[in-house]
N, C-alpha and C. Protein backbone atom coordinates (compact mmCIF):
# COMPACT_ATOMS: atom_id res chain seq x y z
N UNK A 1 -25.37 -179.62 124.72
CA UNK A 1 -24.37 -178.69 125.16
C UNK A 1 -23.60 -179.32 126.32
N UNK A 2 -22.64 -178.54 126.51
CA UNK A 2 -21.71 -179.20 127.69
C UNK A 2 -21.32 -178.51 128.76
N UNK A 3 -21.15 -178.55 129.99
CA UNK A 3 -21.23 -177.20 130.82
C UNK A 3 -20.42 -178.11 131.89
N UNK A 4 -19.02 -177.42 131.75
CA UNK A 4 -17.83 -178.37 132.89
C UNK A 4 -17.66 -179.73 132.32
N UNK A 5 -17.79 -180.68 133.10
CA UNK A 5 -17.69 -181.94 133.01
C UNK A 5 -19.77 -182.43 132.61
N UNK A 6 -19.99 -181.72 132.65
CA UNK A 6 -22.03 -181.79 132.80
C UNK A 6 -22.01 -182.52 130.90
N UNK A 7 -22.90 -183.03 130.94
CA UNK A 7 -23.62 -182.80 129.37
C UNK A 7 -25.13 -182.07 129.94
N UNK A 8 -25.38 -180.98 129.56
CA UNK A 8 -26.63 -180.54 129.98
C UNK A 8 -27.43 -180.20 128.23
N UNK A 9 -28.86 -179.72 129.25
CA UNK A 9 -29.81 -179.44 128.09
C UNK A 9 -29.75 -178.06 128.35
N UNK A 10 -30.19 -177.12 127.24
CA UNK A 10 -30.74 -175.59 127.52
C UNK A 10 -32.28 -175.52 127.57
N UNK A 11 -33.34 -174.95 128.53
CA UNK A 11 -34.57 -175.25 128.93
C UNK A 11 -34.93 -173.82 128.32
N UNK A 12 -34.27 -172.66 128.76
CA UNK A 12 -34.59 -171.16 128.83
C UNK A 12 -33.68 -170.01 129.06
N UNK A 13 -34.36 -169.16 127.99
CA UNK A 13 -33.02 -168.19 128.06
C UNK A 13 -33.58 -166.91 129.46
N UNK A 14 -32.81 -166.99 129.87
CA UNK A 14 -32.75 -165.59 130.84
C UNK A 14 -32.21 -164.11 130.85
N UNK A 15 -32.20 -163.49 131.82
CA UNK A 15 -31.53 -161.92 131.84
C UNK A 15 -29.84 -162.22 131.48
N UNK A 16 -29.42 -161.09 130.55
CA UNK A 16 -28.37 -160.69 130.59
C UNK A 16 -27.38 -161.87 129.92
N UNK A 17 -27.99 -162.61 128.71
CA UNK A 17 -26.71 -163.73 128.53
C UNK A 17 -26.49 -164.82 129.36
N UNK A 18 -27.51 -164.83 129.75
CA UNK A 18 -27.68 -165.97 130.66
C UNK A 18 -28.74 -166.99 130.04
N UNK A 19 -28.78 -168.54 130.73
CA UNK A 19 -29.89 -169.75 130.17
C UNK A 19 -29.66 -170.07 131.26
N UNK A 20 -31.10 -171.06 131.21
CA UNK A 20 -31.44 -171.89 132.47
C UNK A 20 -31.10 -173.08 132.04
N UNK A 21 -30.32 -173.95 132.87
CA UNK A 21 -29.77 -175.49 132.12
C UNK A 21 -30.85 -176.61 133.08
N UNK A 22 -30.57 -177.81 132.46
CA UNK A 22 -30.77 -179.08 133.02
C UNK A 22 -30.03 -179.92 133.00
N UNK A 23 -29.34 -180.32 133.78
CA UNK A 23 -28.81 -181.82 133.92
C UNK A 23 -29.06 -182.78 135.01
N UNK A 24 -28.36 -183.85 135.16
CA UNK A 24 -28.66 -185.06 136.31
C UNK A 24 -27.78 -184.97 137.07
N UNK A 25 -27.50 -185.08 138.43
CA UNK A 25 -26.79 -185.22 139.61
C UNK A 25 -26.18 -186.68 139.34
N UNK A 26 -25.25 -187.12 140.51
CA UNK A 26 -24.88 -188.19 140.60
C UNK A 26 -25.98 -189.43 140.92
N UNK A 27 -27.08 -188.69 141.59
CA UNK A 27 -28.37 -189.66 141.86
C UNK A 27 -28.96 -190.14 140.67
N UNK A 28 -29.12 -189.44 139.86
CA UNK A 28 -29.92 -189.43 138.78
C UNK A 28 -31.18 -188.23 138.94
N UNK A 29 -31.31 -187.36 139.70
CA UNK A 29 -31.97 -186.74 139.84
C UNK A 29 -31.79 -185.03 139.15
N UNK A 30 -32.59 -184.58 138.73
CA UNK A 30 -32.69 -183.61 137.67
C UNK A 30 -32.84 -182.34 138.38
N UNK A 31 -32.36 -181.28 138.23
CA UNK A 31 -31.98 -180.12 138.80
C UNK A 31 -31.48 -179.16 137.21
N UNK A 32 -31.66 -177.90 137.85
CA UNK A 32 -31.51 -176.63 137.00
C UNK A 32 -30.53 -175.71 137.56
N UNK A 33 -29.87 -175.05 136.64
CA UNK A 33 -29.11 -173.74 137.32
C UNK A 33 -29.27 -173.04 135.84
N UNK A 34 -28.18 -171.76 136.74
CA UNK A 34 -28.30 -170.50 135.77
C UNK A 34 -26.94 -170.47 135.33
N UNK A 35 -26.73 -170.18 134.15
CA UNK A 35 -25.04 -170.20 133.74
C UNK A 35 -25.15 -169.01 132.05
N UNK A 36 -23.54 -168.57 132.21
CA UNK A 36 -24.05 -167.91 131.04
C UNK A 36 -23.88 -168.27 129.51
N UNK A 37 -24.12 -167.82 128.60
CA UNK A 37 -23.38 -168.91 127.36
C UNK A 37 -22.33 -168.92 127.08
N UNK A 38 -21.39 -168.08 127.51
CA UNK A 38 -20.07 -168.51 127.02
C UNK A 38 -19.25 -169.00 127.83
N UNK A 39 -19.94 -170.02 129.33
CA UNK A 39 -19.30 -171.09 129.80
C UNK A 39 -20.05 -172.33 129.37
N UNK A 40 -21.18 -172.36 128.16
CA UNK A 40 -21.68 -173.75 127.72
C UNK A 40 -20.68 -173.66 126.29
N UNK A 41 -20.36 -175.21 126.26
CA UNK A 41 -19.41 -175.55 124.77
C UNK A 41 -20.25 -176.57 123.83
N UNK A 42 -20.46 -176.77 122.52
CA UNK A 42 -20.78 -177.86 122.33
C UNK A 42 -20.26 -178.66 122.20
N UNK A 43 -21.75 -180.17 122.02
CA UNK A 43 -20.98 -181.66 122.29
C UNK A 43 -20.08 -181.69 121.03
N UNK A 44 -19.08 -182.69 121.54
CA UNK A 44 -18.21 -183.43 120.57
C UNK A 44 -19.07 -184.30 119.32
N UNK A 45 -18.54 -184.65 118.63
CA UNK A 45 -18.66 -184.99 117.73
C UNK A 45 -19.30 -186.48 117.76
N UNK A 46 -18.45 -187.14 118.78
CA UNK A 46 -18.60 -188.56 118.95
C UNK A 46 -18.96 -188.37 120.60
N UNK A 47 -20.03 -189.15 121.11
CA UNK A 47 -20.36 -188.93 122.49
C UNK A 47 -19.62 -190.23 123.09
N UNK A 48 -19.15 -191.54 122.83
CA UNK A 48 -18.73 -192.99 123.09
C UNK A 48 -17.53 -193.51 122.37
């Protein structure tokens, strides 16, 4: 899935139309938020 400029994963669904995401920071370090699904899009077709 894609969330902004993010490529994220979906981990868990939450309250109200909401999922818990994963993606990487600029560090490389892995962090979660809450977002709802109809600001995640899916990936394109071609990732490269």
């Amino acid at each position: 899935m894609r969330y902004e400029e993010r490529v994220v994963r979906v981990v868990a669904e939450a309250r109200g139309q909401r999922v818990i995401i994963e993606s990487l920071d600029d560090d490389g370090c892995t962090f979660r938020s809450t977002v709802k699904w109809k600001n995640l899009a899916p990936l394109l077709a071609q990732l490269f």
